[in-house]
PDB file of N, CA and C in Angstrom:
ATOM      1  N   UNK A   1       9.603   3.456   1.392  1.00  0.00           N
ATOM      2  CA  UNK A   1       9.394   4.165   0.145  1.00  0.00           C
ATOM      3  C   UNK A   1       7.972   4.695   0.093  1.00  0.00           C
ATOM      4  N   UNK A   2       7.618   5.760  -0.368  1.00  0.00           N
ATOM      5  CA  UNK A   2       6.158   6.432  -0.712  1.00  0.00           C
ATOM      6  C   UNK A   2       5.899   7.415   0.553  1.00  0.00           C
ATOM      7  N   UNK A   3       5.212   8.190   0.082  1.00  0.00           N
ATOM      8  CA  UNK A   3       4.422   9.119   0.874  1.00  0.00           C
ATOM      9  C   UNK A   3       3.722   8.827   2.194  1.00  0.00           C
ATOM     10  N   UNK A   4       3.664   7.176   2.034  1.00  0.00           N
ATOM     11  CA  UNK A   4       2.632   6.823   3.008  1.00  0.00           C
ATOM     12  C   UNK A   4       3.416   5.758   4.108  1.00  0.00           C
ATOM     13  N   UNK A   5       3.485   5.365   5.282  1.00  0.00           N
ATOM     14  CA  UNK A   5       3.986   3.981   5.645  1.00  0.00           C
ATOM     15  C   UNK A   5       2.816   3.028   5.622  1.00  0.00           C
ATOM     16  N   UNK A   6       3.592   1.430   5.116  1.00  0.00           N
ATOM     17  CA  UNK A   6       2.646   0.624   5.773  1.00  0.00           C
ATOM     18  C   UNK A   6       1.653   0.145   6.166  1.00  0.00           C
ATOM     19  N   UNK A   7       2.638   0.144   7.667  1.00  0.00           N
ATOM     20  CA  UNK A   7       1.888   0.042   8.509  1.00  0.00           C
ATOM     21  C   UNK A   7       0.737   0.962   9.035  1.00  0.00           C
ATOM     22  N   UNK A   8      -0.197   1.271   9.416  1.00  0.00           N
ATOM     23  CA  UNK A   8      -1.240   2.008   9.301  1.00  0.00           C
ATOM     24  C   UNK A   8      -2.142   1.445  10.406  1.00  0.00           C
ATOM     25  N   UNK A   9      -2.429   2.533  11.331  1.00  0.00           N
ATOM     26  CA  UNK A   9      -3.601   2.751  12.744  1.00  0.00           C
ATOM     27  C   UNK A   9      -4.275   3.348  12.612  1.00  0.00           C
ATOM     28  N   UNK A  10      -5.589   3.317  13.384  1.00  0.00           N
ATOM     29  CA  UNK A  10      -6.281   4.498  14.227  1.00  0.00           C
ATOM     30  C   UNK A  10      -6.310   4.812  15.469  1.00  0.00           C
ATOM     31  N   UNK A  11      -5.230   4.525  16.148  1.00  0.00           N
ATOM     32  CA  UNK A  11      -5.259   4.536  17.573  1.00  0.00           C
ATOM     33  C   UNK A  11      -4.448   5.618  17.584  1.00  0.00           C
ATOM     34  N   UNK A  12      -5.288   6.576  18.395  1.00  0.00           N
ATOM     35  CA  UNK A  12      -4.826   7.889  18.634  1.00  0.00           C
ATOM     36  C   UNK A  12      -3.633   8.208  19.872  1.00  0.00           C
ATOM     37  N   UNK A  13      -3.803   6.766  20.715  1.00  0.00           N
ATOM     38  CA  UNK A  13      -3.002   6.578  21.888  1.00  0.00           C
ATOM     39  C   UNK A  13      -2.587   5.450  21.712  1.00  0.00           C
ATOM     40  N   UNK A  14      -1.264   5.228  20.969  1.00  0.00           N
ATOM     41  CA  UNK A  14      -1.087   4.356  21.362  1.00  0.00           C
ATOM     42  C   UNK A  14       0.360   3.356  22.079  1.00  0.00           C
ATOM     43  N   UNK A  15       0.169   2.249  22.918  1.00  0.00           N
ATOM     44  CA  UNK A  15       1.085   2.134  23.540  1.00  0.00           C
ATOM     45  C   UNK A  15       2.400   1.510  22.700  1.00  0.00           C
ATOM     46  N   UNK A  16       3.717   2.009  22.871  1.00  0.00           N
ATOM     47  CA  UNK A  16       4.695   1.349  22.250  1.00  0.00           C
ATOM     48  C   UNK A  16       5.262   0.168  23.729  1.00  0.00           C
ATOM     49  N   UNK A  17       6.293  -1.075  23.634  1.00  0.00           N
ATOM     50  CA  UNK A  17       6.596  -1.664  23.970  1.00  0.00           C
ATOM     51  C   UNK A  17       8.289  -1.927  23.813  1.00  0.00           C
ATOM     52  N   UNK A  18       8.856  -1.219  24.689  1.00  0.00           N
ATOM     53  CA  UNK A  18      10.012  -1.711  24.075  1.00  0.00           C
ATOM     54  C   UNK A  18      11.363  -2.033  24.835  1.00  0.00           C
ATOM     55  N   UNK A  19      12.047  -3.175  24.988  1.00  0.00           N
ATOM     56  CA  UNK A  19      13.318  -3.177  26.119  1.00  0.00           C
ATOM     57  C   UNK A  19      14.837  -2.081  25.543  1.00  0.00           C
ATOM     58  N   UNK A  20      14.723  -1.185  27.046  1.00  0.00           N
ATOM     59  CA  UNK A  20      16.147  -0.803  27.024  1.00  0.00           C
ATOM     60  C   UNK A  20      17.011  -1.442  28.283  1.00  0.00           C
ATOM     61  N   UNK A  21      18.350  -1.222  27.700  1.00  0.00           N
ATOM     62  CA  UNK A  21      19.022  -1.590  28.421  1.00  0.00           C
ATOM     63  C   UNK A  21      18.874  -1.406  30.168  1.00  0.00           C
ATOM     64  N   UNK A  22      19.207  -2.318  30.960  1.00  0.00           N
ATOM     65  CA  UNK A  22      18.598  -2.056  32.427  1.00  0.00           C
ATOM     66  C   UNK A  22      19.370  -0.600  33.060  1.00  0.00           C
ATOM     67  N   UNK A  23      20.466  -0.106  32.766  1.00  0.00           N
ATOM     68  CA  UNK A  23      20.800   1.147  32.986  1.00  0.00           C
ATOM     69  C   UNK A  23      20.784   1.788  32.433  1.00  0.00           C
ATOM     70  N   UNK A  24      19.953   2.226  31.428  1.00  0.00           N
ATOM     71  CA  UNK A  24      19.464   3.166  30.371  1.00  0.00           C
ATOM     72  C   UNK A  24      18.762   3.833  30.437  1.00  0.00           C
ATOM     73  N   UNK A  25      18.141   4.990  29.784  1.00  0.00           N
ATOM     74  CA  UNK A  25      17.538   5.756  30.084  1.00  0.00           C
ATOM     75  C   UNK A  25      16.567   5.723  29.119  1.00  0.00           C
ATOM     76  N   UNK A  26      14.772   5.208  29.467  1.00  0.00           N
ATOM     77  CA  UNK A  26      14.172   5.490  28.218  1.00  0.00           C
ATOM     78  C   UNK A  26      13.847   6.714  27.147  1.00  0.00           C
ATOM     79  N   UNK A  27      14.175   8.012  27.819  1.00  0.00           N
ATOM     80  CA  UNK A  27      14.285   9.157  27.710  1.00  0.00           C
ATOM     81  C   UNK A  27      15.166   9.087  25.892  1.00  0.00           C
ATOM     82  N   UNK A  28      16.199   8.762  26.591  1.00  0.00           N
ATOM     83  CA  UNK A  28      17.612   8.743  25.536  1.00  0.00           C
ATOM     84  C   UNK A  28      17.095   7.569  24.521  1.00  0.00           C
ATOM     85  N   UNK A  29      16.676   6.782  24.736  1.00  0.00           N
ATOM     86  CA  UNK A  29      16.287   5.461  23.929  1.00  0.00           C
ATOM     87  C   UNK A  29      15.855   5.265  23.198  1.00  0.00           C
ATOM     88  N   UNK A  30      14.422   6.263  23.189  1.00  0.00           N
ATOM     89  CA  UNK A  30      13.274   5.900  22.588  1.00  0.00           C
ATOM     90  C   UNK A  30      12.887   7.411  22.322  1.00  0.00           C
ATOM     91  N   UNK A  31      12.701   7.459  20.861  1.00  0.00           N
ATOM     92  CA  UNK A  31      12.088   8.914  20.386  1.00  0.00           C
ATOM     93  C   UNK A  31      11.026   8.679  19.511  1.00  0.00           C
ATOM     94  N   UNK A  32      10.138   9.526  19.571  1.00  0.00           N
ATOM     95  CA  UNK A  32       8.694   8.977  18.765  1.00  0.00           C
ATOM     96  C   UNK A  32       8.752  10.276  17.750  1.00  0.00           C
ATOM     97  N   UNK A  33       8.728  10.482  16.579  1.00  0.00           N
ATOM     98  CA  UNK A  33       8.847  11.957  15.721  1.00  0.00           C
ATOM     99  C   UNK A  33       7.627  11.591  14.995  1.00  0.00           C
ATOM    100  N   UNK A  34       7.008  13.377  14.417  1.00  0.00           N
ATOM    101  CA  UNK A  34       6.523  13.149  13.128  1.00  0.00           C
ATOM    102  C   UNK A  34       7.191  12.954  11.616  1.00  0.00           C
ATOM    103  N   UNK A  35       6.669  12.738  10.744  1.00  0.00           N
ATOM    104  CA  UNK A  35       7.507  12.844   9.371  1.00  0.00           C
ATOM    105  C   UNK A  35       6.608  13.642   8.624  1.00  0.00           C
ATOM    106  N   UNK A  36       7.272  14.251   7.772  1.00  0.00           N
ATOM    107  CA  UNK A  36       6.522  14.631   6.770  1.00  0.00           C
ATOM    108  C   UNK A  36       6.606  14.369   5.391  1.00  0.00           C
ATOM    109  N   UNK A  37       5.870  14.323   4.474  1.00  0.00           N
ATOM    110  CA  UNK A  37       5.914  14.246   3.050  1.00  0.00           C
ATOM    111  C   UNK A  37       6.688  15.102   2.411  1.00  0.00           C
ATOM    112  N   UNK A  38       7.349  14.583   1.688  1.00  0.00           N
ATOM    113  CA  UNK A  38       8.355  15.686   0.803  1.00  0.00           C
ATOM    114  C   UNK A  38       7.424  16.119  -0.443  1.00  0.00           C
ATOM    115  N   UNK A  39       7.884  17.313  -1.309  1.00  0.00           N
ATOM    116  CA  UNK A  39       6.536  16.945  -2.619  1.00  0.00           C
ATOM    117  C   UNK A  39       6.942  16.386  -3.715  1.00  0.00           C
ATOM    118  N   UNK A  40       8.332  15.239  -3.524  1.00  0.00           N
ATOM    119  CA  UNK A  40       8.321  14.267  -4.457  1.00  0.00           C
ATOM    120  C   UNK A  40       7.758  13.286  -3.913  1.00  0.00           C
ATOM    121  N   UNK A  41       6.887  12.960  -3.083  1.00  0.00           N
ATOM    122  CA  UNK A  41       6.212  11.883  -2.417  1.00  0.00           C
ATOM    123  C   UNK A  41       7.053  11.013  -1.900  1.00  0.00           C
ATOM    124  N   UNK A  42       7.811  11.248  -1.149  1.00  0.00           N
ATOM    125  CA  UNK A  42       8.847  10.625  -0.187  1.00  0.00           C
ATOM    126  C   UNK A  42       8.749  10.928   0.924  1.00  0.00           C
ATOM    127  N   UNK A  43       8.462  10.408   2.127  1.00  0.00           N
ATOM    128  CA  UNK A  43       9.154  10.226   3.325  1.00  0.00           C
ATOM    129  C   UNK A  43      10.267  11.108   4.076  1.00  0.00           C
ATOM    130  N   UNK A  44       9.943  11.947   4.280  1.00  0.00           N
ATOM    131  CA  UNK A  44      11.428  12.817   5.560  1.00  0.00           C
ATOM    132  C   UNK A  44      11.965  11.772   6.370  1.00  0.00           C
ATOM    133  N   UNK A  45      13.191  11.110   6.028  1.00  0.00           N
ATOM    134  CA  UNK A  45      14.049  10.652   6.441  1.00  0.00           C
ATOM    135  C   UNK A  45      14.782  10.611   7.850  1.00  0.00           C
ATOM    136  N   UNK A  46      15.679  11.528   7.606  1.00  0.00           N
ATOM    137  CA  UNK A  46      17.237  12.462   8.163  1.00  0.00           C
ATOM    138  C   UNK A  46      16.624  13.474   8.505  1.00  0.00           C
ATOM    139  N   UNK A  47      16.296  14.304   9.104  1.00  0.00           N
ATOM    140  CA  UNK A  47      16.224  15.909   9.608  1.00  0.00           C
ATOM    141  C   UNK A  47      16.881  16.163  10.464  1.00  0.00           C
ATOM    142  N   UNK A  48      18.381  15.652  10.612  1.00  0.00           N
ATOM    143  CA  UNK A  48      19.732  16.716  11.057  1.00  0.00           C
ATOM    144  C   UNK A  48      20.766  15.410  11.099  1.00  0.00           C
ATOM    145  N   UNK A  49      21.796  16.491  11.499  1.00  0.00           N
ATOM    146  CA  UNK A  49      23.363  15.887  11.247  1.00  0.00           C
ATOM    147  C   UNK A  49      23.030  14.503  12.985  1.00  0.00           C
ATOM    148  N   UNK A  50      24.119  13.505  12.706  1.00  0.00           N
ATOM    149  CA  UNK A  50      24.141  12.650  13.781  1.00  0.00           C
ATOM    150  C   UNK A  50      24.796  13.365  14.918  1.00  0.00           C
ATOM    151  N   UNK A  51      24.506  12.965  15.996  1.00  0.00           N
ATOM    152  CA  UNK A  51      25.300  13.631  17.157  1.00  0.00           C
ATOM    153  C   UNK A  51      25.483  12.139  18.012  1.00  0.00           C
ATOM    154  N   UNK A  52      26.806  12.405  18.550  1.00  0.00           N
ATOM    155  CA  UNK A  52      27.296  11.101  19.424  1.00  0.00           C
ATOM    156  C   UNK A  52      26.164  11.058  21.009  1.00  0.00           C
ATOM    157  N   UNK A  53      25.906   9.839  21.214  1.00  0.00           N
ATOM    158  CA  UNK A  53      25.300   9.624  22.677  1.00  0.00           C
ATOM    159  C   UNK A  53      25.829   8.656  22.902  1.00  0.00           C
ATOM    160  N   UNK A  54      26.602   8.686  24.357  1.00  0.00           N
ATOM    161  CA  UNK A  54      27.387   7.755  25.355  1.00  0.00           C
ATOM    162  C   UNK A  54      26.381   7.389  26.416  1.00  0.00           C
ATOM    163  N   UNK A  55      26.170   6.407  26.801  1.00  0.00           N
ATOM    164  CA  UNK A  55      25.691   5.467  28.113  1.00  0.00           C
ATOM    165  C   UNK A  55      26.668   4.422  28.120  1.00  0.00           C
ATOM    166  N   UNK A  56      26.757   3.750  29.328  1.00  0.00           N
ATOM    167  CA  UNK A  56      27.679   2.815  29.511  1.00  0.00           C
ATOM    168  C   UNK A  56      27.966   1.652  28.681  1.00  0.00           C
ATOM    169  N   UNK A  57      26.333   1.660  28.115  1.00  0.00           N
ATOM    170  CA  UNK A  57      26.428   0.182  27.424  1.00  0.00           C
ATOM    171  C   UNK A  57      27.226   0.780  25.688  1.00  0.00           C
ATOM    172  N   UNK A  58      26.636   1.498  25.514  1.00  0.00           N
ATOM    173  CA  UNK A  58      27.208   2.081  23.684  1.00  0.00           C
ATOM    174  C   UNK A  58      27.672   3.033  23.496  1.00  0.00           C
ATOM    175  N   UNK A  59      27.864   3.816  22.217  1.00  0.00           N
ATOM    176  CA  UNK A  59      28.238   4.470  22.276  1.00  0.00           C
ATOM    177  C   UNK A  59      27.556   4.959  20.567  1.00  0.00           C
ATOM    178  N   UNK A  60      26.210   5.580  20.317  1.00  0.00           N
ATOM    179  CA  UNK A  60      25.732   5.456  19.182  1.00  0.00           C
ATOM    180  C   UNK A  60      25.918   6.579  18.665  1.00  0.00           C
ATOM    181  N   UNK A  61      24.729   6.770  17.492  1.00  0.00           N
ATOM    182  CA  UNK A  61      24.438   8.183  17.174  1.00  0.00           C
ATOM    183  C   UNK A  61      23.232   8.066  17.020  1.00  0.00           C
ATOM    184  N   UNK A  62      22.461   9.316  17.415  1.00  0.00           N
ATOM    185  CA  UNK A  62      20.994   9.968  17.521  1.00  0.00           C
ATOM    186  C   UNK A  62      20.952  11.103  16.288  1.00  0.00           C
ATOM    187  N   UNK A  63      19.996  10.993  15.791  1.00  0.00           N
ATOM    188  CA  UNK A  63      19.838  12.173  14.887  1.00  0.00           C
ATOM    189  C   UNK A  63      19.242  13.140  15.916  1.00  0.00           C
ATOM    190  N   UNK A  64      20.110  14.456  15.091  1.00  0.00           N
ATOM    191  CA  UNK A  64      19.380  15.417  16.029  1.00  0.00           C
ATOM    192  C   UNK A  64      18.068  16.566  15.177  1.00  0.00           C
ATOM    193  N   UNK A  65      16.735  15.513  15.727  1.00  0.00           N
ATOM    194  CA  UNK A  65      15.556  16.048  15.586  1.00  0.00           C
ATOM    195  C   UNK A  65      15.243  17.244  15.694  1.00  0.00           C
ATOM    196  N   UNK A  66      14.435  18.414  14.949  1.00  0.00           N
ATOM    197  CA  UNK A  66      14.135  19.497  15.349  1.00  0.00           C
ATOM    198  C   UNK A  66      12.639  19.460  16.425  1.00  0.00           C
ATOM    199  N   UNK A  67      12.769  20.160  17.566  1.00  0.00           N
ATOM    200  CA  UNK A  67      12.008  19.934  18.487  1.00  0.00           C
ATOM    201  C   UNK A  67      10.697  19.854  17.795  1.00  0.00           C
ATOM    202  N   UNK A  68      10.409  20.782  17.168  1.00  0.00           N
ATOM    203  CA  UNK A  68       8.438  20.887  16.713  1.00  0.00           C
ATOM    204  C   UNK A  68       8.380  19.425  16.170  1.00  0.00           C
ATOM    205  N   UNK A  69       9.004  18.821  15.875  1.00  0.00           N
ATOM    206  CA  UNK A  69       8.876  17.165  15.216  1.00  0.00           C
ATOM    207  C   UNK A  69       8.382  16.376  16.418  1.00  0.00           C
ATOM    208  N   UNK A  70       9.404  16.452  17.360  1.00  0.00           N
ATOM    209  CA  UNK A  70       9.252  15.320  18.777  1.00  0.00           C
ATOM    210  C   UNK A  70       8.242  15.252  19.369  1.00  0.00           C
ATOM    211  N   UNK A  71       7.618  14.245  19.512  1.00  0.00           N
ATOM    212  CA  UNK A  71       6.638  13.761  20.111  1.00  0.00           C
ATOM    213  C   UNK A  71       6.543  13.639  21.693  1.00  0.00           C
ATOM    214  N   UNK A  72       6.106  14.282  22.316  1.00  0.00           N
ATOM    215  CA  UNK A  72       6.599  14.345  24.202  1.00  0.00           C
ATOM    216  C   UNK A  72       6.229  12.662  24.765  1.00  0.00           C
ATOM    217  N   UNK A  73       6.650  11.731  25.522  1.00  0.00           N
ATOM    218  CA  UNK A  73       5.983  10.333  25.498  1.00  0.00           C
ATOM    219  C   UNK A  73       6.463  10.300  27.170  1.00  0.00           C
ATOM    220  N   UNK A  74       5.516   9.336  27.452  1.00  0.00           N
ATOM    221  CA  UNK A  74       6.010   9.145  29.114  1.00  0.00           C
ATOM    222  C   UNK A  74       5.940   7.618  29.357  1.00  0.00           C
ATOM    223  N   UNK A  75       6.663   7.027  30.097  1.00  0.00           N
ATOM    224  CA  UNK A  75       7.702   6.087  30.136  1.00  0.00           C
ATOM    225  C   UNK A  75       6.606   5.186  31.522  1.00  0.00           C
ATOM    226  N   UNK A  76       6.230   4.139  31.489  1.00  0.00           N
ATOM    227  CA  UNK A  76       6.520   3.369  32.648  1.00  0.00           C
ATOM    228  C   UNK A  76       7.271   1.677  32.685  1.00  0.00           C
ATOM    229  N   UNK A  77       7.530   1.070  33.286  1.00  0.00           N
ATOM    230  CA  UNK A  77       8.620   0.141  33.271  1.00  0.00           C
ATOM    231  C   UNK A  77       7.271  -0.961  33.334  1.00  0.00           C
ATOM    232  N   UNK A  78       7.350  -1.821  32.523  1.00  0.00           N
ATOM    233  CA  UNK A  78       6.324  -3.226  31.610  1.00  0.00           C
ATOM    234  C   UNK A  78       6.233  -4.229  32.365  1.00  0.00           C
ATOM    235  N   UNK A  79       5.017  -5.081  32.396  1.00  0.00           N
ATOM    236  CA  UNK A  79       4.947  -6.134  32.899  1.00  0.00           C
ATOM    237  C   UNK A  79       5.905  -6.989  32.531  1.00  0.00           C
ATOM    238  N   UNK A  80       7.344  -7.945  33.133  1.00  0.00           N
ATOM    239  CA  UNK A  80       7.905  -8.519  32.935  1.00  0.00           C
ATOM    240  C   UNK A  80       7.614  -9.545  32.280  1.00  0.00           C
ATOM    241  N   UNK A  81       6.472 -10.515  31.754  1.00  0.00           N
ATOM    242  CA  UNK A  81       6.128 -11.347  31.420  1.00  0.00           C
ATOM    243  C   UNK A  81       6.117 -11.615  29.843  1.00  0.00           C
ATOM    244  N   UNK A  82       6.205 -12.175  29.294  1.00  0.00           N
ATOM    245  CA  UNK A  82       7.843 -13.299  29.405  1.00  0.00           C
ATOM    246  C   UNK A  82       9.015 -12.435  30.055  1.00  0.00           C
ATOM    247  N   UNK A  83       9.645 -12.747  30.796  1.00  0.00           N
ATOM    248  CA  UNK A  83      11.162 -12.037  31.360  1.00  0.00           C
ATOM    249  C   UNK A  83      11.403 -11.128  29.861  1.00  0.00           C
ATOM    250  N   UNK A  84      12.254  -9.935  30.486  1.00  0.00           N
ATOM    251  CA  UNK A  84      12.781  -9.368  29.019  1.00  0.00           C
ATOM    252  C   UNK A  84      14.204 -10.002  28.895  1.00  0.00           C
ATOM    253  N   UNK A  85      14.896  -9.695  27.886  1.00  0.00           N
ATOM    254  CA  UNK A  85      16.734 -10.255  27.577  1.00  0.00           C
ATOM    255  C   UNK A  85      17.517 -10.233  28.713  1.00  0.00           C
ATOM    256  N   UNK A  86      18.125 -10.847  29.391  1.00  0.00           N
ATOM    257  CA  UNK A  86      19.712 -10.575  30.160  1.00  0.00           C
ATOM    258  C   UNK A  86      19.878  -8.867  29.395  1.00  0.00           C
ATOM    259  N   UNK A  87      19.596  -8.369  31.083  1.00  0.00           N
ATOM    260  CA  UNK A  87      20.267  -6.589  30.781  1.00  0.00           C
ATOM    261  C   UNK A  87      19.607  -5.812  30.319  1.00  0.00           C
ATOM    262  N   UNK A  88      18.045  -6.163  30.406  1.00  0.00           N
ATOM    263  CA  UNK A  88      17.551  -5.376  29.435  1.00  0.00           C
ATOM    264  C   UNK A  88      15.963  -5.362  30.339  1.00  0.00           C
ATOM    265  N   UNK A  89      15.605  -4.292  30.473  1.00  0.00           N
ATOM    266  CA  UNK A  89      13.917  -3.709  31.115  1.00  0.00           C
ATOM    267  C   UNK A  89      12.946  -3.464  30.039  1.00  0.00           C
ATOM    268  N   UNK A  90      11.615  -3.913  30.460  1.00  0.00           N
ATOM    269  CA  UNK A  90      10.615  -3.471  29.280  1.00  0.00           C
ATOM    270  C   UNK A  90      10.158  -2.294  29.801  1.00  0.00           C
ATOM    271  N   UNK A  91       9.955  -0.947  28.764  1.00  0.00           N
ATOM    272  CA  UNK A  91       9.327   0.468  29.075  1.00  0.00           C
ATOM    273  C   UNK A  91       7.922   0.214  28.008  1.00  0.00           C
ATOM    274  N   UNK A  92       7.288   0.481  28.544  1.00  0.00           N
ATOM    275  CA  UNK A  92       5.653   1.000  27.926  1.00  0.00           C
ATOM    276  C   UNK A  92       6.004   3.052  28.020  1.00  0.00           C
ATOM    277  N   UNK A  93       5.304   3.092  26.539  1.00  0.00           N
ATOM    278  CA  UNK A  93       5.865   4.384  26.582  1.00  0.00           C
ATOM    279  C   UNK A  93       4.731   4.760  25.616  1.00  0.00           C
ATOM    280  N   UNK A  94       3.584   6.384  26.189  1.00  0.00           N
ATOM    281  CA  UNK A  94       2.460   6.657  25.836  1.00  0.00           C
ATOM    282  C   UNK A  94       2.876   7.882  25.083  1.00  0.00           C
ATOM    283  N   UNK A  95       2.366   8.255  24.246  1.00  0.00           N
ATOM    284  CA  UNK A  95       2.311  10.109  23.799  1.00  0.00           C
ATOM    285  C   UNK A  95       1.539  10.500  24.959  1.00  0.00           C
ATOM    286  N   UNK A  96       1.916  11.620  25.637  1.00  0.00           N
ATOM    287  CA  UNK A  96       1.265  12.836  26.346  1.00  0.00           C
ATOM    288  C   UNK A  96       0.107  13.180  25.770  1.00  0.00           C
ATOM    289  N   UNK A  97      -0.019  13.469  24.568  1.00  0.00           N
ATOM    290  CA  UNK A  97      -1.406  13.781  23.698  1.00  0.00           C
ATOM    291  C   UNK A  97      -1.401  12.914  22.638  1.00  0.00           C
ATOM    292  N   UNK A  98      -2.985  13.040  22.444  1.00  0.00           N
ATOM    293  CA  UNK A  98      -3.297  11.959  20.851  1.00  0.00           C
ATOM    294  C   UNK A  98      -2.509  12.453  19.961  1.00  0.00           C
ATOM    295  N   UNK A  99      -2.336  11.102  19.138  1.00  0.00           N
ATOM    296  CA  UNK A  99      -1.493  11.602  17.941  1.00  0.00           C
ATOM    297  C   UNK A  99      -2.514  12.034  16.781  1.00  0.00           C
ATOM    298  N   UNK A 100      -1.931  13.644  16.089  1.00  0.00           N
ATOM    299  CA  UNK A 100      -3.087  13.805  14.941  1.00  0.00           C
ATOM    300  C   UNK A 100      -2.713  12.932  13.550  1.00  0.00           C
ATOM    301  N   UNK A 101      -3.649  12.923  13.081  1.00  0.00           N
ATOM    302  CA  UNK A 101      -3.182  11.735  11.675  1.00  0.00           C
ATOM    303  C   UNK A 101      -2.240  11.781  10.431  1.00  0.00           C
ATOM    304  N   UNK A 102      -1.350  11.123  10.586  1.00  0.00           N
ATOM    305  CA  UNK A 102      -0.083  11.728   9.690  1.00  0.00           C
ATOM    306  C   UNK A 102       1.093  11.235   9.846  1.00  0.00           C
ATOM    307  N   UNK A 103       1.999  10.487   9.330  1.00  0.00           N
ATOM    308  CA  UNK A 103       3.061   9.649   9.247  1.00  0.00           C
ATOM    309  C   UNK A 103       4.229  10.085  10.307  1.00  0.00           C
ATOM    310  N   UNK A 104       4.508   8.506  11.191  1.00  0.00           N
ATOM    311  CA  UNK A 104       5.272   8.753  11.985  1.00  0.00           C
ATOM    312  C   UNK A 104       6.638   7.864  12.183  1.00  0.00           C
ATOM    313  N   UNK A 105       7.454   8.375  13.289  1.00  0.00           N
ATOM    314  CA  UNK A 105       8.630   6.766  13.257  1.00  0.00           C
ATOM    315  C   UNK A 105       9.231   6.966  14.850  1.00  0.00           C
ATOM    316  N   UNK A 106       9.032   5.405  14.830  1.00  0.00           N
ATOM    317  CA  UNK A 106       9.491   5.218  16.116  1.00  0.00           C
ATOM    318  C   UNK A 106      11.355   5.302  16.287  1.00  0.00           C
ATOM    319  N   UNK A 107      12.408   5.863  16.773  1.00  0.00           N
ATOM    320  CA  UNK A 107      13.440   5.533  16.827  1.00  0.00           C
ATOM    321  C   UNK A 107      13.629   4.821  18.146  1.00  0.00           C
ATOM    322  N   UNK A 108      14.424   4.203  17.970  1.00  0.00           N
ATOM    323  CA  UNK A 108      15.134   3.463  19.185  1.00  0.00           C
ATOM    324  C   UNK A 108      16.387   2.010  19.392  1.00  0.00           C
ATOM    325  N   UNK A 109      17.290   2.409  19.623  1.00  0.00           N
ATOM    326  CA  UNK A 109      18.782   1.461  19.494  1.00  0.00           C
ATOM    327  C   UNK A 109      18.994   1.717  17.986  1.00  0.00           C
ATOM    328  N   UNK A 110      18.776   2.633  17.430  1.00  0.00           N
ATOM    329  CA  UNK A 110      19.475   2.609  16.011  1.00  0.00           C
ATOM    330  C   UNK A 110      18.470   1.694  14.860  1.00  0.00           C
ATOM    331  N   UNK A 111      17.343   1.317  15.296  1.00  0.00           N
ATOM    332  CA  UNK A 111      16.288   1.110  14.306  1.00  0.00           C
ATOM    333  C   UNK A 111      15.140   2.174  14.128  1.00  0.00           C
ATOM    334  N   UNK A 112      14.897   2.320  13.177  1.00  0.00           N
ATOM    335  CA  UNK A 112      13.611   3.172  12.552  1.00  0.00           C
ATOM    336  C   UNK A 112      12.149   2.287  12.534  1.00  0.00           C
ATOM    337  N   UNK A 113      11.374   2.379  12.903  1.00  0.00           N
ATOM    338  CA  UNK A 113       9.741   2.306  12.778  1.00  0.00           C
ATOM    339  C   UNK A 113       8.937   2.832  12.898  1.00  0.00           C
ATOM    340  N   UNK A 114       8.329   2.623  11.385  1.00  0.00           N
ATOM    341  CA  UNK A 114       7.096   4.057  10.455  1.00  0.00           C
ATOM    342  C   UNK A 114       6.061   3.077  10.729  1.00  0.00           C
ATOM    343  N   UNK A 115       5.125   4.588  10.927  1.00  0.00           N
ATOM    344  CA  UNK A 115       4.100   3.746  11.065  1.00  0.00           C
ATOM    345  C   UNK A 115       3.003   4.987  10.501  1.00  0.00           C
ATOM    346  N   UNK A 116       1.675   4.721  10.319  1.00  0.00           N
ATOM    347  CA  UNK A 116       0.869   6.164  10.035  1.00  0.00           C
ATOM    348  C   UNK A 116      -0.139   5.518  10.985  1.00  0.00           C
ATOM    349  N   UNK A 117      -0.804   7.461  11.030  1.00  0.00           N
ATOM    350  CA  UNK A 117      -2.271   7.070  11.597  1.00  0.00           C
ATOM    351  C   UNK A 117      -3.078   8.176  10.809  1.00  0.00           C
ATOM    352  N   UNK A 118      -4.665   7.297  10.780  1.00  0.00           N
ATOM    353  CA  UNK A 118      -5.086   7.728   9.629  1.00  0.00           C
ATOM    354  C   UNK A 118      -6.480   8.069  10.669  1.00  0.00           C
ATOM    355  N   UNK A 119      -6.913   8.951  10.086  1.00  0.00           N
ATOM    356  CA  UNK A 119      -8.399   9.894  10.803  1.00  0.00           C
ATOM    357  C   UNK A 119      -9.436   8.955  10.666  1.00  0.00           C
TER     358      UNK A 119
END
């Protein structure tokens, strides 16, 4: 709820952590967007209809983001330590460029996480 998330950074780079499935694709997995403020001081939500995505393991839905939102991120596979779940790989996953300051959300397996970064 509010204009603002939270949670709140200044790290212009920063690393996310997160297990996908071991035949998965972090690509498909993990989407980093901006949000924007509505001018009832709300949060952009939803910005498009669901679209089905199949991998072996599920069978979910992805919102389908408008590109100028998406955040470009690059993927490497995590120090195992602690082991990750039965079936499941840790990806460390960077933005390509700093993020500029302004409310964001992590998607991935069908959870949302907002977060802001502030100048």
């Amino acid at each position: 709820q509010g204009p603002r998330a939270q949670l709140r950074c200044n790290a212009k780079n920063p690393a996310f952590v997160v297990p996908i499935p071991r035949n998965g694709n972090p690509d498909q997995s993990l989407t980093l967007v901006l949000w924007e403020t509505r001018p009832n001081g709300t949060r952009e939500v939803m910005v498009g209809h669901a679209k089905p995505v199949w991998d072996s393991e599920t069978h979910s839905q992805r919102p389908d983001i408008p590109r100028q939102r998406l955040i470009a991120l690059q993927f490497t596979q995590a120090n195992e330590q602690p082991p990750a779940a039965a079936g499941m790989t840790r990806y460390e996953a960077h933005p390509l460029a700093p993020l500029a300051p302004g409310e964001y959300a992590l998607l991935t397996q069908g959870r949302i996480y907002d977060f802001g970064v502030d100048p």
